[in-house]
PDB file of N, CA and C in Angstrom:
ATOM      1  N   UNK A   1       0.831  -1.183   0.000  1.00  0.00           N
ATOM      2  CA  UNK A   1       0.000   0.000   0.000  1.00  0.00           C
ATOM      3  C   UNK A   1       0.867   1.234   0.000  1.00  0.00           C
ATOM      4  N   UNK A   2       0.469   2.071  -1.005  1.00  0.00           N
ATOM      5  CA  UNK A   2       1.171   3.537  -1.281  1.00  0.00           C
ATOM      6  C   UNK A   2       0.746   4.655   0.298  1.00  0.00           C
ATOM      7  N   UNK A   3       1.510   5.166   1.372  1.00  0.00           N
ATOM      8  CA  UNK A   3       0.708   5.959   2.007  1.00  0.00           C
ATOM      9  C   UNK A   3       0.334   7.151   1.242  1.00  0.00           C
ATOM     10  N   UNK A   4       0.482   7.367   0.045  1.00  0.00           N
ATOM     11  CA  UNK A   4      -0.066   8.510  -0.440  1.00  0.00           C
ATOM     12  C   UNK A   4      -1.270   8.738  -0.335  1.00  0.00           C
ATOM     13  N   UNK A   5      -2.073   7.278  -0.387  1.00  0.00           N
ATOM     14  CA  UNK A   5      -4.107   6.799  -0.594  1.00  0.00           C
ATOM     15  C   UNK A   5      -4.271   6.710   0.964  1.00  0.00           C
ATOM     16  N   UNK A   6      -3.111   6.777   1.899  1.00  0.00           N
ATOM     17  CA  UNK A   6      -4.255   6.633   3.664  1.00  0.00           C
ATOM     18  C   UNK A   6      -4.124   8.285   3.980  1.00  0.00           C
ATOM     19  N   UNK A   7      -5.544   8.148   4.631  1.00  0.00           N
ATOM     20  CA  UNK A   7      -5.292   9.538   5.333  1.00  0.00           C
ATOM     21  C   UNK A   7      -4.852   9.607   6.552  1.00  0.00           C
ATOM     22  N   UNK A   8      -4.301  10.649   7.284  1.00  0.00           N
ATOM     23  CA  UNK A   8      -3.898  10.738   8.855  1.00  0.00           C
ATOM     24  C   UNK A   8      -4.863  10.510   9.639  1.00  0.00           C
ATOM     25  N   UNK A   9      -4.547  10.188  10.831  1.00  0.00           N
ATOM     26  CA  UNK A   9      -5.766  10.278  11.510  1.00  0.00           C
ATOM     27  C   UNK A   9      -6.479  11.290  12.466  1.00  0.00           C
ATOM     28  N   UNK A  10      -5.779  12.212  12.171  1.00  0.00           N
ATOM     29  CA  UNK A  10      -6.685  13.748  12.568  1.00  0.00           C
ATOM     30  C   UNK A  10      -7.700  13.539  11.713  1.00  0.00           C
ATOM     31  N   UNK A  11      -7.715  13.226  10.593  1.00  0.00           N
ATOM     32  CA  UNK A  11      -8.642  13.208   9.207  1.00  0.00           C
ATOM     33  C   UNK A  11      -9.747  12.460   9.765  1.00  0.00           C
ATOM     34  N   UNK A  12      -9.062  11.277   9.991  1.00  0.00           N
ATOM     35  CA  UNK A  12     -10.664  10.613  10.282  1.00  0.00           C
ATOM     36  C   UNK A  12     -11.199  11.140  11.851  1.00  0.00           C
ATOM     37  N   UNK A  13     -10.530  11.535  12.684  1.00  0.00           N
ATOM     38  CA  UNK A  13     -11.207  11.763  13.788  1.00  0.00           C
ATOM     39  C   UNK A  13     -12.179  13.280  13.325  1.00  0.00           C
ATOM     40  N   UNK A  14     -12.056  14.094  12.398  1.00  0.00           N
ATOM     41  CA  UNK A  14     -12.582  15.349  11.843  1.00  0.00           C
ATOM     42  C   UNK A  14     -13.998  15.110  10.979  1.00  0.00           C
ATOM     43  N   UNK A  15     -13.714  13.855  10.290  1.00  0.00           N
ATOM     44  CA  UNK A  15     -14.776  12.986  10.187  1.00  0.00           C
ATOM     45  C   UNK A  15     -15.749  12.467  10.830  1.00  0.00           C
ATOM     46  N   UNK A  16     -14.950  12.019  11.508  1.00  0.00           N
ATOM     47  CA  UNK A  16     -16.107  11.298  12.895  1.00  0.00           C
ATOM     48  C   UNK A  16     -16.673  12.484  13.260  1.00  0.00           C
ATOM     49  N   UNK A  17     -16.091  13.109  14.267  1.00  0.00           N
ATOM     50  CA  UNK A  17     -16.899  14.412  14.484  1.00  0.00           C
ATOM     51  C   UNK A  17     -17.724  15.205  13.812  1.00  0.00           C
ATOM     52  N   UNK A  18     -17.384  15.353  12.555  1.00  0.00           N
ATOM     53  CA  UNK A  18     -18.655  16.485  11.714  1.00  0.00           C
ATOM     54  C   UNK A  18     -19.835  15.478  11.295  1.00  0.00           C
ATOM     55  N   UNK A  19     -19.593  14.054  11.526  1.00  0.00           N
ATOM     56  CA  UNK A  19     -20.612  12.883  11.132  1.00  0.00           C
ATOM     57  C   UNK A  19     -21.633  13.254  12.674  1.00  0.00           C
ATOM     58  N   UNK A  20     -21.001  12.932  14.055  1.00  0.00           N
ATOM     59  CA  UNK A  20     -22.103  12.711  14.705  1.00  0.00           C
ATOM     60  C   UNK A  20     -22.214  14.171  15.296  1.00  0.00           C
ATOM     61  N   UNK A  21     -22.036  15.548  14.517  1.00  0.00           N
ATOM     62  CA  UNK A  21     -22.357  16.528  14.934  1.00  0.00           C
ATOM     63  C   UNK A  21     -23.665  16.493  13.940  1.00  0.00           C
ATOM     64  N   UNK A  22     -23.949  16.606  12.869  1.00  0.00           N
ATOM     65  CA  UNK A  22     -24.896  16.618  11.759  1.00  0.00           C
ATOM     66  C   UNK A  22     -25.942  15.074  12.087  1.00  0.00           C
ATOM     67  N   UNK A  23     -25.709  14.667  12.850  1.00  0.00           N
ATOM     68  CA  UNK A  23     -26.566  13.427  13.024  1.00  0.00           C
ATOM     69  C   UNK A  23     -27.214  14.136  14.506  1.00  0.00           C
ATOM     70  N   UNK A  24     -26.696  14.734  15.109  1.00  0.00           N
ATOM     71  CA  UNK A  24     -27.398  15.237  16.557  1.00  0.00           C
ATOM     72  C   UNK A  24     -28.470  16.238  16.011  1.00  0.00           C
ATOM     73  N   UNK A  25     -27.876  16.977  15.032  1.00  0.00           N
ATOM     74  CA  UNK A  25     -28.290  18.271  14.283  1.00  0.00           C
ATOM     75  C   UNK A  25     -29.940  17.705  13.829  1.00  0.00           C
ATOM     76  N   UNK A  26     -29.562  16.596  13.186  1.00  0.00           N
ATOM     77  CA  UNK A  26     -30.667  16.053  12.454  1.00  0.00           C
ATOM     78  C   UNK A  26     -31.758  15.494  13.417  1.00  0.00           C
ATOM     79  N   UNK A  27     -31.391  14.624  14.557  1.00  0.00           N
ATOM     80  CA  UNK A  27     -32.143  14.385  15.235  1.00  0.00           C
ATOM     81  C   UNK A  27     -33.134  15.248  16.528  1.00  0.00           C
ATOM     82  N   UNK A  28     -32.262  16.567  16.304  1.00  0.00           N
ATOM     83  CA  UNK A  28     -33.196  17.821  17.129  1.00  0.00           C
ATOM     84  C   UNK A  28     -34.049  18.160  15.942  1.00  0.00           C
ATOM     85  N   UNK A  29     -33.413  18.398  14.703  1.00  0.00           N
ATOM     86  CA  UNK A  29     -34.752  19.224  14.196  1.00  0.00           C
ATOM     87  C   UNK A  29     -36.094  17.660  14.269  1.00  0.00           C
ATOM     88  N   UNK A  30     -35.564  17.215  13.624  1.00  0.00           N
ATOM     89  CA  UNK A  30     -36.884  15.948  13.833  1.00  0.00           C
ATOM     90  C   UNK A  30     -37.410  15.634  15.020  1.00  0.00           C
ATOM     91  N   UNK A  31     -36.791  16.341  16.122  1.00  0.00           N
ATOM     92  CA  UNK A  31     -37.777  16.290  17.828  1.00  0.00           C
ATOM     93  C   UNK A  31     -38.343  17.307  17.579  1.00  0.00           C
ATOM     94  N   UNK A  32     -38.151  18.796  17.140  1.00  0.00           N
ATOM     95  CA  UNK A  32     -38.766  19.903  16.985  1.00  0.00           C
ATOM     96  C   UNK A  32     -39.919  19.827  16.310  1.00  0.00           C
ATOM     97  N   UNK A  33     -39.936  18.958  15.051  1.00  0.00           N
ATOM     98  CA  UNK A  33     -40.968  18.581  14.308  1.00  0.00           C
ATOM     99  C   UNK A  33     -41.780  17.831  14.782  1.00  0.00           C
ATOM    100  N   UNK A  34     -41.546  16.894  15.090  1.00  0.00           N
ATOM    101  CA  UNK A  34     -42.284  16.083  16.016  1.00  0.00           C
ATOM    102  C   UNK A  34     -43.255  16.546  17.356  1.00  0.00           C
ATOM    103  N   UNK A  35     -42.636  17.475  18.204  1.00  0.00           N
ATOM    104  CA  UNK A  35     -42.888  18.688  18.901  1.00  0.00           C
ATOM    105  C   UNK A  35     -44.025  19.179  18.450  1.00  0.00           C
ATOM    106  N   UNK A  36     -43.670  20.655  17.389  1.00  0.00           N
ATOM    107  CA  UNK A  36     -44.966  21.289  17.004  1.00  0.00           C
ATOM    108  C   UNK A  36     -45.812  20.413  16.433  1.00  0.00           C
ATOM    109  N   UNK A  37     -45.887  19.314  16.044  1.00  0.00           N
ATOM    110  CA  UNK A  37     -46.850  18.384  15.177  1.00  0.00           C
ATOM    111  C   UNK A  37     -47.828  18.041  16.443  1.00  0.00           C
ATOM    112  N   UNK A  38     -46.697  17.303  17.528  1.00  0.00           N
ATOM    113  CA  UNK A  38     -47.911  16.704  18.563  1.00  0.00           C
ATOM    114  C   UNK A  38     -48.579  18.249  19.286  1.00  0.00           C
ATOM    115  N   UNK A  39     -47.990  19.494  19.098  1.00  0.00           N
ATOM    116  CA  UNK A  39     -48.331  20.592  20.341  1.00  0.00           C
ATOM    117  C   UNK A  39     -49.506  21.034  19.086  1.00  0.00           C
ATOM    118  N   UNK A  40     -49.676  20.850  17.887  1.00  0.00           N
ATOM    119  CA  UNK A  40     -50.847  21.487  16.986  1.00  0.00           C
ATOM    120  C   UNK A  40     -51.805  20.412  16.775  1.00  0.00           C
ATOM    121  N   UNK A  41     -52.285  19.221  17.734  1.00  0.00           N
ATOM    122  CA  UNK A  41     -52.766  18.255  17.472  1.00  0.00           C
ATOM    123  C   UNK A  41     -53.908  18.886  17.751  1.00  0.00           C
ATOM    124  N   UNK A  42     -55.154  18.493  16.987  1.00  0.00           N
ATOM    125  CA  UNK A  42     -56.456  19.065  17.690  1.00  0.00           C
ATOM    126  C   UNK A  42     -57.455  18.210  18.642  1.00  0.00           C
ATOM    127  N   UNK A  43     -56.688  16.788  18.692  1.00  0.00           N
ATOM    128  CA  UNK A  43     -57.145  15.656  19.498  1.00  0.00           C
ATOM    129  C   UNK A  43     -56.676  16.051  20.535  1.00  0.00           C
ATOM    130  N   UNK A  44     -57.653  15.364  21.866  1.00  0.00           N
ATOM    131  CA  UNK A  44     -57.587  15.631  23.336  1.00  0.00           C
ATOM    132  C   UNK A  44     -56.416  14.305  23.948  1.00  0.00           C
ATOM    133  N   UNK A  45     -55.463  14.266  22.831  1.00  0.00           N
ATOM    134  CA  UNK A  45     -54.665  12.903  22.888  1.00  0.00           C
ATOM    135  C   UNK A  45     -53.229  13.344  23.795  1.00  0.00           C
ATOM    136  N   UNK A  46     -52.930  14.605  23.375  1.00  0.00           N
ATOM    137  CA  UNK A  46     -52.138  15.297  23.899  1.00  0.00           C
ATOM    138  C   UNK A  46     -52.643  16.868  24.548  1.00  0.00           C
ATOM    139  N   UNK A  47     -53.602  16.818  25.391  1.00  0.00           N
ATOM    140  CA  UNK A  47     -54.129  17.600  25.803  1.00  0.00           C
ATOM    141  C   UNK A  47     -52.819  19.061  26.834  1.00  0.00           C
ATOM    142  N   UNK A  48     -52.300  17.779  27.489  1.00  0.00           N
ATOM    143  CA  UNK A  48     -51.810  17.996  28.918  1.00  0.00           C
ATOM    144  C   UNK A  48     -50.652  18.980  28.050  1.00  0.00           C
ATOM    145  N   UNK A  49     -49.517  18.324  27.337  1.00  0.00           N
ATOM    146  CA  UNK A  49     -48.623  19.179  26.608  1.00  0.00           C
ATOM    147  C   UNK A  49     -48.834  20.013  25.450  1.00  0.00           C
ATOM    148  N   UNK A  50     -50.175  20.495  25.465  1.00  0.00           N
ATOM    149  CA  UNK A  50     -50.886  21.630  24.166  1.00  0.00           C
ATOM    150  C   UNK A  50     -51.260  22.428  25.262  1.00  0.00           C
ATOM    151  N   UNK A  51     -51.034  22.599  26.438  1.00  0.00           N
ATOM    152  CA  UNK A  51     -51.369  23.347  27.253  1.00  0.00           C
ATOM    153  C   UNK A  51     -50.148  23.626  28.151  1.00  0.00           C
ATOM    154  N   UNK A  52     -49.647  22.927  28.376  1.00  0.00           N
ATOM    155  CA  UNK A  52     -48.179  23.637  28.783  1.00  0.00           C
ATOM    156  C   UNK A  52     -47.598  24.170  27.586  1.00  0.00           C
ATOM    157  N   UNK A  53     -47.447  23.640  26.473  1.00  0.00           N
ATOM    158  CA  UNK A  53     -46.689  24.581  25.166  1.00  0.00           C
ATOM    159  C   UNK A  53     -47.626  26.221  25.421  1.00  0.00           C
ATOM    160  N   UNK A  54     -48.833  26.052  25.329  1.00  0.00           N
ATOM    161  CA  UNK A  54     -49.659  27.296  25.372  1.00  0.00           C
ATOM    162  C   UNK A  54     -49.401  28.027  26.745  1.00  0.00           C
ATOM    163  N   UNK A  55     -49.288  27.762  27.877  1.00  0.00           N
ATOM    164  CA  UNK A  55     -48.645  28.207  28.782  1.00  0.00           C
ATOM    165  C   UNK A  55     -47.144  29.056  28.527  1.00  0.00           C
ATOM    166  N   UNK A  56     -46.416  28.095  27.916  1.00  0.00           N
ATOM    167  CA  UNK A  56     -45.038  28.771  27.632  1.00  0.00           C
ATOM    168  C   UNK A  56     -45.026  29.968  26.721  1.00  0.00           C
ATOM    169  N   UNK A  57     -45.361  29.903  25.705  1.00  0.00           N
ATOM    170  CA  UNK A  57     -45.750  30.482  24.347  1.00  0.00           C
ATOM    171  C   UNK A  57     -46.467  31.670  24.040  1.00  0.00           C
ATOM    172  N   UNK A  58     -47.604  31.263  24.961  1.00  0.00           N
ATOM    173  CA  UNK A  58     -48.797  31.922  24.231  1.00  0.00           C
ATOM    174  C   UNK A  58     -49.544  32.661  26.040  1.00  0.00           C
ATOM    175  N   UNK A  59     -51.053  32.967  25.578  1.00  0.00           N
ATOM    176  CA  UNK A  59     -51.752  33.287  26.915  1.00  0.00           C
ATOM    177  C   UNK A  59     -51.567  32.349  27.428  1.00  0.00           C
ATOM    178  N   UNK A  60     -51.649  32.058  28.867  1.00  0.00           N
ATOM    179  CA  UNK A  60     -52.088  30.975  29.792  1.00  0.00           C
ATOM    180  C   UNK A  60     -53.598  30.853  29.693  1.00  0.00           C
ATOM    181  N   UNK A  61     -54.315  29.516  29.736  1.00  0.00           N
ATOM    182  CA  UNK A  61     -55.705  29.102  29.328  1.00  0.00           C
ATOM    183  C   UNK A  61     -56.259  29.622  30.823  1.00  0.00           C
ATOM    184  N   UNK A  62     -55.998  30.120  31.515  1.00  0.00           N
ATOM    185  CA  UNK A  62     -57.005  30.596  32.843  1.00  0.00           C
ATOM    186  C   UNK A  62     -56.714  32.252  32.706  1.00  0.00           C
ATOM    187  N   UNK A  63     -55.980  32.799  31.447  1.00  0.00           N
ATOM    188  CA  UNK A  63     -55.992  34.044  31.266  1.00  0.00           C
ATOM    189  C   UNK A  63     -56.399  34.619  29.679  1.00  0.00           C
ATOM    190  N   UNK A  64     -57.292  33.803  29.427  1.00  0.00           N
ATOM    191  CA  UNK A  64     -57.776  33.918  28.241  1.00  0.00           C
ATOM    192  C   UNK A  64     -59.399  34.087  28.240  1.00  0.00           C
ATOM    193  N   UNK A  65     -59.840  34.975  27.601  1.00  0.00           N
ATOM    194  CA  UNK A  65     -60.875  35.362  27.581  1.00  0.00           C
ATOM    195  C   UNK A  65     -62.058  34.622  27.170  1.00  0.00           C
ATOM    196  N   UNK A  66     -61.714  34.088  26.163  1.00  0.00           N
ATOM    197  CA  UNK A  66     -62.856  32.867  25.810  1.00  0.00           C
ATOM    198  C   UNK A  66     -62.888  31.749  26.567  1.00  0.00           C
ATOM    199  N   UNK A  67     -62.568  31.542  27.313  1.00  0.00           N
ATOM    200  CA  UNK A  67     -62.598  30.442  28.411  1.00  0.00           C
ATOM    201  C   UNK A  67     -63.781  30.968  29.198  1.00  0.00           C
ATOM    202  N   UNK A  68     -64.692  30.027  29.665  1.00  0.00           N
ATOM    203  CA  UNK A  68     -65.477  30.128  30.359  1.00  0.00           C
ATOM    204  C   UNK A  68     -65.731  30.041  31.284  1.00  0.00           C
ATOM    205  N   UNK A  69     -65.143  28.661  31.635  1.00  0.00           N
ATOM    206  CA  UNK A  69     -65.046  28.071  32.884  1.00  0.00           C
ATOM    207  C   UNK A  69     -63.988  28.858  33.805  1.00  0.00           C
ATOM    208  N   UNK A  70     -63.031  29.366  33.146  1.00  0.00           N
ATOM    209  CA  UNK A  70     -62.360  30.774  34.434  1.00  0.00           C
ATOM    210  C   UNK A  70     -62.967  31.628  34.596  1.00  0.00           C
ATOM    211  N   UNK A  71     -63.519  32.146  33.547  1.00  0.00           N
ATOM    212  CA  UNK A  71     -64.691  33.294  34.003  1.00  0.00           C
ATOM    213  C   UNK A  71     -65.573  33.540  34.855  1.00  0.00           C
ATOM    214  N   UNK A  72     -66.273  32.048  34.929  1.00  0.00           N
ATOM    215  CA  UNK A  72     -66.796  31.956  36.357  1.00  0.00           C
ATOM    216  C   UNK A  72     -66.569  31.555  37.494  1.00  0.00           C
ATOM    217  N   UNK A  73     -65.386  31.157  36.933  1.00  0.00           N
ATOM    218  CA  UNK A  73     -64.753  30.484  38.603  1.00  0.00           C
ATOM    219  C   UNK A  73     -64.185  32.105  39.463  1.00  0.00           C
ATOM    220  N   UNK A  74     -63.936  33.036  38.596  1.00  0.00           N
ATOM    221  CA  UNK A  74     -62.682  33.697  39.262  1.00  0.00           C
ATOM    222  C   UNK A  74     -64.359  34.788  39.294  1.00  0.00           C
ATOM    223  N   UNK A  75     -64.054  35.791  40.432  1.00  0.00           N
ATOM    224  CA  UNK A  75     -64.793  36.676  40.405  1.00  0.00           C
ATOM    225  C   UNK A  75     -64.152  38.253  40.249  1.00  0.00           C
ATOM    226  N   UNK A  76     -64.860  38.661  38.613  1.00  0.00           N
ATOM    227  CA  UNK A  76     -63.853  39.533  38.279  1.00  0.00           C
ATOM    228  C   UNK A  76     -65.025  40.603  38.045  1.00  0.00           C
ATOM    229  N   UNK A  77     -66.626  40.460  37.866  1.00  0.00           N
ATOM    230  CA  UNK A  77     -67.271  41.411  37.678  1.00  0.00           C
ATOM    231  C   UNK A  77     -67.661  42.255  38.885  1.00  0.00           C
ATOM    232  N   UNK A  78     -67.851  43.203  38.522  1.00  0.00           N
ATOM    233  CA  UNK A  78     -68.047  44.683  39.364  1.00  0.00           C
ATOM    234  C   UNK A  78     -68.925  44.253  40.672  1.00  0.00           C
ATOM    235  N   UNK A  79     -69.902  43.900  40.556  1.00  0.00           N
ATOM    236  CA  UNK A  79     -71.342  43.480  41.113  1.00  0.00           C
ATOM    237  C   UNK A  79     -70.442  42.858  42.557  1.00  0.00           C
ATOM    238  N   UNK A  80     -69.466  41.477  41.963  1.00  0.00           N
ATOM    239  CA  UNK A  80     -69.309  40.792  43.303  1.00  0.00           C
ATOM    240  C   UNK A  80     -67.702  41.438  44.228  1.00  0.00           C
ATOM    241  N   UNK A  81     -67.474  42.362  43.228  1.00  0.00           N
ATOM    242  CA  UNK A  81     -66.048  43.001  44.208  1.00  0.00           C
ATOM    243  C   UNK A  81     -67.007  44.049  44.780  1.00  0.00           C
ATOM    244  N   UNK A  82     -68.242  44.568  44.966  1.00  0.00           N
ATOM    245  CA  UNK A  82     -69.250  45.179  45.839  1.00  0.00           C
ATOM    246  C   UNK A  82     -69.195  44.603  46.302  1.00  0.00           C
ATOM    247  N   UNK A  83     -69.308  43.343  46.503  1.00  0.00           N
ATOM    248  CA  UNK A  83     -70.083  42.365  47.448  1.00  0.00           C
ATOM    249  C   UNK A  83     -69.162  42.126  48.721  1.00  0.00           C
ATOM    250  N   UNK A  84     -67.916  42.567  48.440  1.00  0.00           N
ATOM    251  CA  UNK A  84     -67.002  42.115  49.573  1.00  0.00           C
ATOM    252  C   UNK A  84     -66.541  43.043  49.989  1.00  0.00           C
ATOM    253  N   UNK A  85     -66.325  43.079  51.356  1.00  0.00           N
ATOM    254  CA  UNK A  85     -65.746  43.960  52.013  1.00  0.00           C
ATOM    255  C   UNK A  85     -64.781  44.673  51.562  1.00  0.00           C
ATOM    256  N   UNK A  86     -64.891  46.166  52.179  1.00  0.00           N
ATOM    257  CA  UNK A  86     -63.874  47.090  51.554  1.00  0.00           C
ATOM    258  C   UNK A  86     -62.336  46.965  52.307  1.00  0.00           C
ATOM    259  N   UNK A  87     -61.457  46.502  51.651  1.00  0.00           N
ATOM    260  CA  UNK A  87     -60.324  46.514  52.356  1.00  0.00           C
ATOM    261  C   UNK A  87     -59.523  47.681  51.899  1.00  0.00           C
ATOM    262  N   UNK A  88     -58.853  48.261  53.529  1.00  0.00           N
ATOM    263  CA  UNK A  88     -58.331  49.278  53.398  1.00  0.00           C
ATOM    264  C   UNK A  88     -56.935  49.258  54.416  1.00  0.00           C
ATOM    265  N   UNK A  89     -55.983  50.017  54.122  1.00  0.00           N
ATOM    266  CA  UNK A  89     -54.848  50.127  54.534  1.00  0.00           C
ATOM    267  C   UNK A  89     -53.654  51.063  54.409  1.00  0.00           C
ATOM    268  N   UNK A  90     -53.087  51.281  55.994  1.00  0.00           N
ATOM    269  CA  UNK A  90     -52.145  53.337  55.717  1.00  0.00           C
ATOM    270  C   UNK A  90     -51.003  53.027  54.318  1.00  0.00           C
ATOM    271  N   UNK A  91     -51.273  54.076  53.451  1.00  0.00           N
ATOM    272  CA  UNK A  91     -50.546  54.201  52.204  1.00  0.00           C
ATOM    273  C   UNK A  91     -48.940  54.579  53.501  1.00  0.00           C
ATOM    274  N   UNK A  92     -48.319  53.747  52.574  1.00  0.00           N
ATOM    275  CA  UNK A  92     -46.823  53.268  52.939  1.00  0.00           C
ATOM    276  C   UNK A  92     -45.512  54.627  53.217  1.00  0.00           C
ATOM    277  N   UNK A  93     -46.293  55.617  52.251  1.00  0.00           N
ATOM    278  CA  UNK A  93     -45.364  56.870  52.205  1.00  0.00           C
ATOM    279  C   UNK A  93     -46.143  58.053  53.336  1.00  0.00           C
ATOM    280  N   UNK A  94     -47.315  57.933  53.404  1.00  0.00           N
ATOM    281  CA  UNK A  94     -48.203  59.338  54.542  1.00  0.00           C
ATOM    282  C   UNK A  94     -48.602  58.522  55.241  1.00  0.00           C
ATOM    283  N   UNK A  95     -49.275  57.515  55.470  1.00  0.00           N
ATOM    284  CA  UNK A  95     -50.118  56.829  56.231  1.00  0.00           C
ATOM    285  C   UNK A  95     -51.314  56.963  55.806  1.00  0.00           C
ATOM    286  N   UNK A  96     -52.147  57.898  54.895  1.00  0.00           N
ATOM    287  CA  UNK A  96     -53.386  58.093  54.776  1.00  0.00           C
ATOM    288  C   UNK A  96     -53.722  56.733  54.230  1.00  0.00           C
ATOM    289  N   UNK A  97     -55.470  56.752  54.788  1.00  0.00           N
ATOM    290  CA  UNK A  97     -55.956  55.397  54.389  1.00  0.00           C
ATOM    291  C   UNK A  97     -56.382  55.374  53.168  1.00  0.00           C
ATOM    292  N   UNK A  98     -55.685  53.980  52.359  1.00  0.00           N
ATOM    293  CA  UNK A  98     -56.211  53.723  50.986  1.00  0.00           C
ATOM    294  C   UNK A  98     -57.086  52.980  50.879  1.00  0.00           C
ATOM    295  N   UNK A  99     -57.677  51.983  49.752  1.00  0.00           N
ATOM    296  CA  UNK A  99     -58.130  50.866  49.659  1.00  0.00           C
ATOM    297  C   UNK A  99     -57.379  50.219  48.059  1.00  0.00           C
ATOM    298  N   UNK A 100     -58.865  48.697  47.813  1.00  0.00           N
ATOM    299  CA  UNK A 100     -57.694  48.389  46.842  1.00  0.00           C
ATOM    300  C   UNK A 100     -58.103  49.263  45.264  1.00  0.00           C
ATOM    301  N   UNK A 101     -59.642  49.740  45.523  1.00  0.00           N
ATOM    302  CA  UNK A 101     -59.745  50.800  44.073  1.00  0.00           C
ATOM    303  C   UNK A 101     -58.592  51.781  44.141  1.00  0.00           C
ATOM    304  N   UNK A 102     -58.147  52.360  44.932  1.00  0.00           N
ATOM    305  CA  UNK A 102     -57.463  53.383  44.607  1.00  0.00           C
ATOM    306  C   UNK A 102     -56.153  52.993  43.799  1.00  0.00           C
ATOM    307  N   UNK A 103     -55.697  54.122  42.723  1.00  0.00           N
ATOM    308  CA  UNK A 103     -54.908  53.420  41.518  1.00  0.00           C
ATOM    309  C   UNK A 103     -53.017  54.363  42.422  1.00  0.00           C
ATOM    310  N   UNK A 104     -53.581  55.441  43.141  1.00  0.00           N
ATOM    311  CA  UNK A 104     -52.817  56.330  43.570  1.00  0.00           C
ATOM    312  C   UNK A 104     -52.982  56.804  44.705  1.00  0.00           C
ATOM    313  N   UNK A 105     -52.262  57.053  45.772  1.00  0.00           N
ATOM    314  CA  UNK A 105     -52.824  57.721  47.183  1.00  0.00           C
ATOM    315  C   UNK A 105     -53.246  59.196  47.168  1.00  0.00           C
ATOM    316  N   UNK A 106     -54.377  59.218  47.525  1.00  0.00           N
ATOM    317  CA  UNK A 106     -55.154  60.156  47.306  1.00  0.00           C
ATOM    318  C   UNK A 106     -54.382  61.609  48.096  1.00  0.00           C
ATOM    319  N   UNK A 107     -53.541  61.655  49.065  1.00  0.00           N
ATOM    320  CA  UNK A 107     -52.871  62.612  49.609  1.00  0.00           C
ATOM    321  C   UNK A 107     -51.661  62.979  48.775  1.00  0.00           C
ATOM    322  N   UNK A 108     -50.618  62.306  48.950  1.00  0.00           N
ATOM    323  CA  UNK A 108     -49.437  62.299  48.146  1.00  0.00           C
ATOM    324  C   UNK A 108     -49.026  61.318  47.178  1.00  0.00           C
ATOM    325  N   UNK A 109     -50.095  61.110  45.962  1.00  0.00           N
ATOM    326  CA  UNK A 109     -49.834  60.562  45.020  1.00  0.00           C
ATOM    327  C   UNK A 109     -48.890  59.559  44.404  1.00  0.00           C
ATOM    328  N   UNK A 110     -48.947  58.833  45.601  1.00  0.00           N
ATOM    329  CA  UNK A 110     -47.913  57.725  45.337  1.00  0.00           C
ATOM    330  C   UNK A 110     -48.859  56.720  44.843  1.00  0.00           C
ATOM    331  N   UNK A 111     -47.716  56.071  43.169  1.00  0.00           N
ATOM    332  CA  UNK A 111     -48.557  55.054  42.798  1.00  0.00           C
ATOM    333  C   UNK A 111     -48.732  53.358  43.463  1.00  0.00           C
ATOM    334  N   UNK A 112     -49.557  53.190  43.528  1.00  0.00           N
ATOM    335  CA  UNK A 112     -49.887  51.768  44.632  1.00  0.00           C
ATOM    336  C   UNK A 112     -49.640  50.395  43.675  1.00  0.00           C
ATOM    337  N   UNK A 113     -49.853  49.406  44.496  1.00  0.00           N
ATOM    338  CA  UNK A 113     -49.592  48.328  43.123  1.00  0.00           C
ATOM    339  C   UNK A 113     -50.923  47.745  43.965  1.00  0.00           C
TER     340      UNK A 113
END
């Protein structure tokens, strides 16, 4: 055998490497695919992870408006925050008493959270 026809073996180890770098390469995008395929399923087959993807992603499904079932669970209309007691407490910078409508303290205009 001529060594002119072998290669060194940096060569093949440069080989090896760009082989199972492009094979890892290949096998993420085909999890990715695989991924959005099962997260756009419209079957209740993968319910649990079309809702954590939507969690991550997107609104959270208990902060989305067309949902119904949060709508009534959570009490967000006017009528029943009447209904409950007024809580109130000394604004942090004067002491004057706030509550939780107030957006600003009504003395020295500090904004509230």
């Amino acid at each position: 055998m001529n060594s002119r026809y072998l290669l060194p073996l940096s060569t093949w180890i440069d080989i090896g490497a760009t082989t199972v770098v492009l094979l890892l390469a290949g096998l993420l995008l085909g999890a990715m695919f695989l991924f959005i395929r099962v997260a756009s399923d419209d079957s209740d087959k993968y319910k649990t992870l079309r809702e954590m993807v939507e969690t991550l992603f997107g609104t959270p499904a208990h902060l989305r408006s067309g949902d119904t079932a949060s709508e009534d669970a959570s009490p967000s209309s006017d009528a029943s925050l009447r209904s409950l007691p007024q809580f109130s407490e000394p604004c942090p910078a004067c002491g004057t008493e706030v509550t939780e409508r107030d957006v600003e303290c009504p003395a020295c205009q500090l904004r509230l959270l």
